[in-house]
Protein backbone atom coordinates (compact mmCIF):
# COMPACT_ATOMS: atom_id res chain seq x y z
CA UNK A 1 0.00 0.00 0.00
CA UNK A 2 1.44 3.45 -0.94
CA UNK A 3 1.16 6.14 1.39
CA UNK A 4 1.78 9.75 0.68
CA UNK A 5 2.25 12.38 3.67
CA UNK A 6 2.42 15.91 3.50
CA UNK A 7 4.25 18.37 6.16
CA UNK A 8 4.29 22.17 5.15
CA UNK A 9 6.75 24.31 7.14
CA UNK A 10 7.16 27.52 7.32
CA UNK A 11 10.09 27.73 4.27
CA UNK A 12 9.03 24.32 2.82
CA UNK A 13 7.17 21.63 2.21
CA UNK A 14 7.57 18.15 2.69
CA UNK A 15 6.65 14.70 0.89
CA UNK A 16 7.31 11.76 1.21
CA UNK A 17 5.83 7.97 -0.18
CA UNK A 18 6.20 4.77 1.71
CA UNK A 19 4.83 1.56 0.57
CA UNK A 20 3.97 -0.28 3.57
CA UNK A 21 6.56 0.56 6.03
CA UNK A 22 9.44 1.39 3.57
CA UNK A 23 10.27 4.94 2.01
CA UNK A 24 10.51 4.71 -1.47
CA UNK A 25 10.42 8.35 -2.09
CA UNK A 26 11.69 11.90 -0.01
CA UNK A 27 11.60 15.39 -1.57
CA UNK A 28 11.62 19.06 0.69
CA UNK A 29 10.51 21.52 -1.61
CA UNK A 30 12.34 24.84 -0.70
CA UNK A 31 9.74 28.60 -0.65
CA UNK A 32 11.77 31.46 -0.74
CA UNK A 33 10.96 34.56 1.61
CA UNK A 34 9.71 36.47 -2.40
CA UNK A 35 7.30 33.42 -2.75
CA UNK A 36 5.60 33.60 0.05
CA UNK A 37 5.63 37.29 0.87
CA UNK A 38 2.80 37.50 -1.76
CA UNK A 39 0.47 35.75 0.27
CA UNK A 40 -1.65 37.06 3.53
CA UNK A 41 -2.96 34.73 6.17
CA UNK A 42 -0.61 30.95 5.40
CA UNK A 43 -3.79 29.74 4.45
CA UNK A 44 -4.13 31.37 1.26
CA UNK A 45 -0.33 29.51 0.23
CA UNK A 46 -2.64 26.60 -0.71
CA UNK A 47 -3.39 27.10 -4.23
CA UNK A 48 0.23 27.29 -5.08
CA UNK A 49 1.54 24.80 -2.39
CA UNK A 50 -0.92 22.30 -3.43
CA UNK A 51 0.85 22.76 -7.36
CA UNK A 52 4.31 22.03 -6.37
CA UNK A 53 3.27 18.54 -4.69
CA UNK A 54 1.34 17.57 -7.73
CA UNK A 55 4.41 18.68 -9.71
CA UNK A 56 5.99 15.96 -8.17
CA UNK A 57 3.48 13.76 -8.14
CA UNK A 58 3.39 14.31 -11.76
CA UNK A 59 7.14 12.25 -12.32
CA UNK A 60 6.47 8.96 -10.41
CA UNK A 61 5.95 5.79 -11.74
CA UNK A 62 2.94 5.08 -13.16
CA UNK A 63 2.43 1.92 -11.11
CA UNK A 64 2.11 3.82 -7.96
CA UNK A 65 -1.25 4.31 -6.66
CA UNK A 66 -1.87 6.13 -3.60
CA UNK A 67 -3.96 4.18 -0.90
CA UNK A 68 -3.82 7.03 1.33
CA UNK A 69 -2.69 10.60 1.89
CA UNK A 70 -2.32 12.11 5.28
CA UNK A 71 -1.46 15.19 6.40
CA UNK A 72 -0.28 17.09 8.85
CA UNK A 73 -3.09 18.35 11.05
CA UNK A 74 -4.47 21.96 12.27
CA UNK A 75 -5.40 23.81 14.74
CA UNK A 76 -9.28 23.97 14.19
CA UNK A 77 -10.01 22.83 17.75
CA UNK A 78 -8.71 20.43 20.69
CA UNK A 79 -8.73 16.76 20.16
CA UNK A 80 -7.31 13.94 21.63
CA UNK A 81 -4.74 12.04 20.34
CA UNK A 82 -4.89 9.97 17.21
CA UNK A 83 -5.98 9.29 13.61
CA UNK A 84 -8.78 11.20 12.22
CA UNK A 85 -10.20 10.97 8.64
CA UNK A 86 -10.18 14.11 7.14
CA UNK A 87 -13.87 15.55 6.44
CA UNK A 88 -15.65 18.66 4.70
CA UNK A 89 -16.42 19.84 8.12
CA UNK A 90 -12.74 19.38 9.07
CA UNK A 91 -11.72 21.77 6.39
CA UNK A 92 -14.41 24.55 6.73
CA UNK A 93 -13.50 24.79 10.27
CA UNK A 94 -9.16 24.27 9.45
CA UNK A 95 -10.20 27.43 6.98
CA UNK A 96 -12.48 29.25 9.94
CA UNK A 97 -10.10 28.03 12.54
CA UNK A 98 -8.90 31.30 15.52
CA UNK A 99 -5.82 29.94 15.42
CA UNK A 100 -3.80 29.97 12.31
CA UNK A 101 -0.54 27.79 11.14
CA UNK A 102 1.04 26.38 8.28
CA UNK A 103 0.15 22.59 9.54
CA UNK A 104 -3.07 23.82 8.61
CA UNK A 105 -2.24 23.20 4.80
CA UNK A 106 -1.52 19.79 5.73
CA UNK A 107 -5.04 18.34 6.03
CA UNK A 108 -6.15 21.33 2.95
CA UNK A 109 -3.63 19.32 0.38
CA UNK A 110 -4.31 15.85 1.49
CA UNK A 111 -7.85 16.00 0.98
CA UNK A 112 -7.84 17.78 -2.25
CA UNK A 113 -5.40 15.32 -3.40
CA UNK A 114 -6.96 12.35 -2.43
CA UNK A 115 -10.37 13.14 -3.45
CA UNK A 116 -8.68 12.83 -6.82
CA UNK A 117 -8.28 9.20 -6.68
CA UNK A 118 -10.17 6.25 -6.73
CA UNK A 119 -10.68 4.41 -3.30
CA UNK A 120 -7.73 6.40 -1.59
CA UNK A 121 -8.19 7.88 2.01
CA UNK A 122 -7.14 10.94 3.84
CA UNK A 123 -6.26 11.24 7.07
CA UNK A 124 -3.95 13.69 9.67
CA UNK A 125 -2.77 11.96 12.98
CA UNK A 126 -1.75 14.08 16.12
CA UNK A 127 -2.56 17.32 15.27
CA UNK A 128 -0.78 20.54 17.23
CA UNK A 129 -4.16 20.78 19.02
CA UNK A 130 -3.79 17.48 20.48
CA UNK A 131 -5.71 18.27 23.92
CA UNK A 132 -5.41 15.29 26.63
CA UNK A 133 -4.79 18.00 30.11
CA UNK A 134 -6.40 16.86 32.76
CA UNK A 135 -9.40 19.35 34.29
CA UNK A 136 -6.29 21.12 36.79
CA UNK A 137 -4.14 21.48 33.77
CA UNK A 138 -6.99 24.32 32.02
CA UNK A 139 -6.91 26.79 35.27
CA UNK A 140 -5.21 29.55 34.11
CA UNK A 141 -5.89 31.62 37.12
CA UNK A 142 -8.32 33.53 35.27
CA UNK A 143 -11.81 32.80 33.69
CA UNK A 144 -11.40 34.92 30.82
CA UNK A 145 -8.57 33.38 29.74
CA UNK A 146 -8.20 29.26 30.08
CA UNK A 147 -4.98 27.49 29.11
CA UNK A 148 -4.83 25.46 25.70
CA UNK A 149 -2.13 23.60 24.61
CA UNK A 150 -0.84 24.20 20.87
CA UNK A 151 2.43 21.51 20.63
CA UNK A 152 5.00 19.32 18.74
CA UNK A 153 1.80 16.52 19.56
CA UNK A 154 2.81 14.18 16.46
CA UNK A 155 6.64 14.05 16.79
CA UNK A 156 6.20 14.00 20.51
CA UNK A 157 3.96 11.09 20.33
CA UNK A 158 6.16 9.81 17.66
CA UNK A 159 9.51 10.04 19.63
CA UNK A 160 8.04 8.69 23.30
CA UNK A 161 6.95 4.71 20.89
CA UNK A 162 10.03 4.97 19.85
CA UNK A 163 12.06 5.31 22.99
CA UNK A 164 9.57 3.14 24.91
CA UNK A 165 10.13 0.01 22.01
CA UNK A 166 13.83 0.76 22.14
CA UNK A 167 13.43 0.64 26.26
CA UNK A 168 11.34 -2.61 25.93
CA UNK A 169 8.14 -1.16 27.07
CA UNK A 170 5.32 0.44 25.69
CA UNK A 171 4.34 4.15 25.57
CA UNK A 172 1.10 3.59 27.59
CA UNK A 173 3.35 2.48 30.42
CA UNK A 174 5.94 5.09 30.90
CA UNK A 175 5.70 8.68 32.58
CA UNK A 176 8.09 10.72 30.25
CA UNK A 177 8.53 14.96 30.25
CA UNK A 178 9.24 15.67 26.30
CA UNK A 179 10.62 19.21 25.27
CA UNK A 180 10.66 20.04 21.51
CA UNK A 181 13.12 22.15 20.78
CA UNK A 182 12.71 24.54 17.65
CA UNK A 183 11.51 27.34 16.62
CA UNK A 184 9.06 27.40 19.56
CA UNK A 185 9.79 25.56 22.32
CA UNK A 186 6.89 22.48 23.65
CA UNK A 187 7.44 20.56 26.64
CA UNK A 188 4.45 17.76 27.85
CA UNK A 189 3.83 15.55 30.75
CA UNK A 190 3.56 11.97 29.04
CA UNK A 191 1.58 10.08 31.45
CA UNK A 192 0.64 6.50 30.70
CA UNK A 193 0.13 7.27 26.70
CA UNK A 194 -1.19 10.70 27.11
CA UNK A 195 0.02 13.90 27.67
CA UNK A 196 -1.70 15.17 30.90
CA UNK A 197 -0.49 19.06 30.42
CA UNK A 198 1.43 20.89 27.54
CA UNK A 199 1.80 24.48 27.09
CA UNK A 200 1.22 26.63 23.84
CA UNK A 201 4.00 26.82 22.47
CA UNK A 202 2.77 28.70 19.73
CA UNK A 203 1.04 31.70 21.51
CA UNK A 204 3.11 32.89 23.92
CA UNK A 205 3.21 29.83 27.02
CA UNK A 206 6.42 28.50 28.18
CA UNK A 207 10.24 29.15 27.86
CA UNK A 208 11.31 31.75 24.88
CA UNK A 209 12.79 30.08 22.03
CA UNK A 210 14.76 31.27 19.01
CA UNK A 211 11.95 33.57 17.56
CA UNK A 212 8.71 33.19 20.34
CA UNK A 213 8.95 34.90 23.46
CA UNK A 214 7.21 32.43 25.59
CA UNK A 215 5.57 33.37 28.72
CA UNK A 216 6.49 37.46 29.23
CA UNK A 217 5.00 39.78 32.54
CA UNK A 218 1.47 39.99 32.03
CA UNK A 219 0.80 43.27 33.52
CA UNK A 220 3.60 44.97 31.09
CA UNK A 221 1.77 43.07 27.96
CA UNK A 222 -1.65 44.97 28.55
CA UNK A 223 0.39 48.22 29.02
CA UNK A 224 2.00 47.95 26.07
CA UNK A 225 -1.12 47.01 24.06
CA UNK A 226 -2.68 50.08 25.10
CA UNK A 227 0.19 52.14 24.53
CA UNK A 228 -0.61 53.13 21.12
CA UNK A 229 3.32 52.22 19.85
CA UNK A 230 1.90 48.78 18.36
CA UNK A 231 -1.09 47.29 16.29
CA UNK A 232 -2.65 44.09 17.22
CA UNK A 233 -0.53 42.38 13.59
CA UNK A 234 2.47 43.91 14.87
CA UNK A 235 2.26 42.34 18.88
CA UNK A 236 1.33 39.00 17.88
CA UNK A 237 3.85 38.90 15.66
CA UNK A 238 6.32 39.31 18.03
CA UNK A 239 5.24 36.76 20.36
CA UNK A 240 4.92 34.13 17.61
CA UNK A 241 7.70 35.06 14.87
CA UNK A 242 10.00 37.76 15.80
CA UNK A 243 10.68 37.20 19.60
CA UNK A 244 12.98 35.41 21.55
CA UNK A 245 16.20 34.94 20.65
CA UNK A 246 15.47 36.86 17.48
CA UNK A 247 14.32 39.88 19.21
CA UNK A 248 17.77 40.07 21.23
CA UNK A 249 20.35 38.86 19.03
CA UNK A 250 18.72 39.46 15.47
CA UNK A 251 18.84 35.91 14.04
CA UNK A 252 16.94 32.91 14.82
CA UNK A 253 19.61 30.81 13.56
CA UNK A 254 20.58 28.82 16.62
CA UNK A 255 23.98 27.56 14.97
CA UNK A 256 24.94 30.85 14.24
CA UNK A 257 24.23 32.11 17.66
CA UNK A 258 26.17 29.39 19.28
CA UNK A 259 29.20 29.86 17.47
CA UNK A 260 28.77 33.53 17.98
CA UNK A 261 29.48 32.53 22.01
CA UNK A 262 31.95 30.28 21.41
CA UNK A 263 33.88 32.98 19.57
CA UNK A 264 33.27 35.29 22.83
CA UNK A 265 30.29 37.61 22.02
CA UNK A 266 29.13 37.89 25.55
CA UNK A 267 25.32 39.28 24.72
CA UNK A 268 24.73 35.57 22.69
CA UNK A 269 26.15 34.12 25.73
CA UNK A 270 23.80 35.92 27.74
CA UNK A 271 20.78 35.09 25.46
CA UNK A 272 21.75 31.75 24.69
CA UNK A 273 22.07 30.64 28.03
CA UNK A 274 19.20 32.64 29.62
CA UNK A 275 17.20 29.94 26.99
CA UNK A 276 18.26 27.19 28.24
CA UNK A 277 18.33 28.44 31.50
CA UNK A 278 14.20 29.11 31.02
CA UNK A 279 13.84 26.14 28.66
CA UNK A 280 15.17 23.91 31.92
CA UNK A 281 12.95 26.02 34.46
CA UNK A 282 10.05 25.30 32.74
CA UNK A 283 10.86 21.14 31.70
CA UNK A 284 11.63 21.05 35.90
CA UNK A 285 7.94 22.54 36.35
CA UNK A 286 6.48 19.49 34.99
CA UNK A 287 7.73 17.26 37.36
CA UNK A 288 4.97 17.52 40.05
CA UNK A 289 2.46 16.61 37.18
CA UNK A 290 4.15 13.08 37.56
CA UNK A 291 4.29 12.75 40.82
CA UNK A 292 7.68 13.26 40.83
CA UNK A 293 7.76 9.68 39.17
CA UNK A 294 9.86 10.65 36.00
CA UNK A 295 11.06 7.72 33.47
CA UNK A 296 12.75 9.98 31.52
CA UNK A 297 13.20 13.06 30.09
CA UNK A 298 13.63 13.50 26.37
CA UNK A 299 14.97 16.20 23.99
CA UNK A 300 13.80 16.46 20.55
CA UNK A 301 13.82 18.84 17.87
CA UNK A 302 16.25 20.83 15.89
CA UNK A 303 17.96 22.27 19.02
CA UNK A 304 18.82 18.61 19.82
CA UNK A 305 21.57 18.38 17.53
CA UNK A 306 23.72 21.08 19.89
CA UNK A 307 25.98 19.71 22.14
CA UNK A 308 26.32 23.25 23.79
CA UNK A 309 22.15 23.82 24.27
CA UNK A 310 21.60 19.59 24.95
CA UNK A 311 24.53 19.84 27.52
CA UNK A 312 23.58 23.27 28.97
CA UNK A 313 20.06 21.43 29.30
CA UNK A 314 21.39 18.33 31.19
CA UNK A 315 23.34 20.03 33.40
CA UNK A 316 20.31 21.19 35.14
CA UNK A 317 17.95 18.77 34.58
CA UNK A 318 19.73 15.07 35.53
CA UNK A 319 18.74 15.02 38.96
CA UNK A 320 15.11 14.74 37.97
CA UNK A 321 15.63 11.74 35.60
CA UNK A 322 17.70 9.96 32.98
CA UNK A 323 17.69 12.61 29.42
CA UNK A 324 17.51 10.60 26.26
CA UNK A 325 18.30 12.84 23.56
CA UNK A 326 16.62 12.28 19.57
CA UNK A 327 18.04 15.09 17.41
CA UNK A 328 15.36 16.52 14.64
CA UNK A 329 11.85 15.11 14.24
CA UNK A 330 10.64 11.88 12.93
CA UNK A 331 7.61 13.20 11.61
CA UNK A 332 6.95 12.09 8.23
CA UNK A 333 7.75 8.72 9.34
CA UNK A 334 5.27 9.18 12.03
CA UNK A 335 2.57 10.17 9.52
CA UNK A 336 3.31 7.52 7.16
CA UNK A 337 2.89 4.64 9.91
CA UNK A 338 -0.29 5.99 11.31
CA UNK A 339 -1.79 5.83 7.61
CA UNK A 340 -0.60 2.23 7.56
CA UNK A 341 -2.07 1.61 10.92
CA UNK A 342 -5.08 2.80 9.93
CA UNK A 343 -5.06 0.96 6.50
CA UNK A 344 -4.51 -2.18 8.49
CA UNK A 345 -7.56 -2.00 10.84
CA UNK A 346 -4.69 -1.31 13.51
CA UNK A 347 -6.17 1.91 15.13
CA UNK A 348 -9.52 3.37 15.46
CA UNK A 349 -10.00 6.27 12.95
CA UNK A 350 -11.40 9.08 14.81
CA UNK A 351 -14.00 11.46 13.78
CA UNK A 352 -13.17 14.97 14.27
């Protein structure tokens, strides 16, 4: 059975085929910043999105027919965790959704694609709105405002079957704190195959990352909506694009950054290590969600792959529990094998 899955990015997009379980076929199409500077809200990068997959599409071997396409999901609402077949409804509310990201185009190209062939069926798996939080988790501390979580859900998920089958266990036994780390910055409490509490990472929740700010002083937020030097665009942004480490060292290009303290620049050192310092802060914070009964703690992402932030990271983290480390994401992988699953009669398929 052939298997396409789709992951758009912010700078690319991403295909891959597997039949069954094997890859047959990788390709990242590259956007440049002129591409995609002509388009609004990242929905409306559809159209010509959707054209560059089927350009690709176009070259493959005749004898490849697609028994499913699946996506990477959106943010339309909170779900729990799983596969779900993608619907009309899905994508008039992924197109009405308040939230808006480029994993929205996921489930938008995989449905127009597959409605194109014969028998084939679309799905997403672990969307970023994967909501499992237990009823404490919501409490915000206000009424007016209660706490979602927008997260890395399907490499997350992805990365904690991996290290439990590696570990000779299963997910749905383990207790396991999981920190993304890219662009924005996700950490969850994994507790018996489902993550209990996770912050929104997307939004402004958390530790700052290499271009979101994270959590910042409420108070000084309001004031500085009100104070007339900022539109609503402009503020959110900020929080969501040009923050963080961005806002301080002008580049969210974490290799750059690192080198830039290695070669003595004392302001990256200060803002590279004040990042790790808060990304470790707020991974420790999730350890009373657990009990204090931690089976491990796992790094993922991008970020993963430096020694400097990984080792900054460990050095205040170990006491809590062993730190497995899985550079990158496994996400296509992960999309491809919950397709199959689903092919297979091995998992319910949800409906949204």
């Amino acid at each position: 059975m052939y298997i396409l899955a789709i992951n758009p990015g912010s700078t690319s997009t991403k295909i891959a085929i597997y039949n069954n379980e094997e890859q047959v076929l990788r390709k990242n199409i590259q956007h440049n910043a002129d591409e995609l500077a002509a388009y609004g809200e990242v929905t409306e990068q559809y159209a010509f999105r959707k054209q560059l997959v089927m350009n690709e599409l176009a070259k493959l071997d005749s004898s490849i027919v697609l028994s499913a396409v699946i996506g990477r999901g959106g943010l339309a609402k909170p779900v729990e965790g799983g596969v779900y077949e993608v619907t009309p409804r899905m994508i008039e509310m992924t197109r009405q959704a308040k939230y808006k990201h480029v994993c929205d185009l996921g489930c938008l190209m995989a449905y127009e694609i597959a409605k194109e062939i014969p028998g084939c069926q679309c799905y997403i798996a672990d969307p970023g709105m994967v909501d499992e939080m237990n009823p404490y988790a919501r409490i915000s501390g206000s009424p007016l405002l209660p706490r979602v979580c927008l997260w890395h859900a399907l490499n997350q998920r992805a990365i904690a079957r991996r290290f439990a089958k590696e570990h000779g266990s299963r997910y749905e036994d383990l207790r396991l704190i999981i920190c993304h780390l890219g662009g924005g910055i996700s950490i969850a409490a994994h507790d018996h195959g489902r993550a209990v509490d996770a912050n929104n990472a997307l939004d402004g929740e958390g530790p700052f990352g290499p271009e979101r700010t994270g959590s910042l002083p409420v108070a000084d937020l309001v004031r500085l909506c009100f104070s007339g030097k900022y539109t609503e665009s402009e503020l959110l942004n900020h929080i969501s694009r040009r923050g963080g480490v961005m806002a301080y060292l002008g580049t969210n290009d974490m290799i750059k950054n690192v080198e830039s303290v290695k070669n003595g620049d004392k302001k990256a050192e200060l803002i590279v290590n004040a990042m790790i310092y808060d990304t470790a802060k707020f991974i420790a914070s999730y350890t009373p969600v657990l009990h204090g009964e931690v089976d491990a703690i796992i790094l993922t992402g991008g970020l993963a792959f430096s020694d400097y932030i990984v080792s900054g990271l460990k050095e205040r983290l170990s006491f809590i529990a062993p730190i497995h480390v899985y550079p990158g994401e496994d996400e296509m992988e992960a999309l491809a094998l919950n397709a199959l699953d689903a092919l297979q009669g091995n998992t319910e398929v949800k409906e949204y």
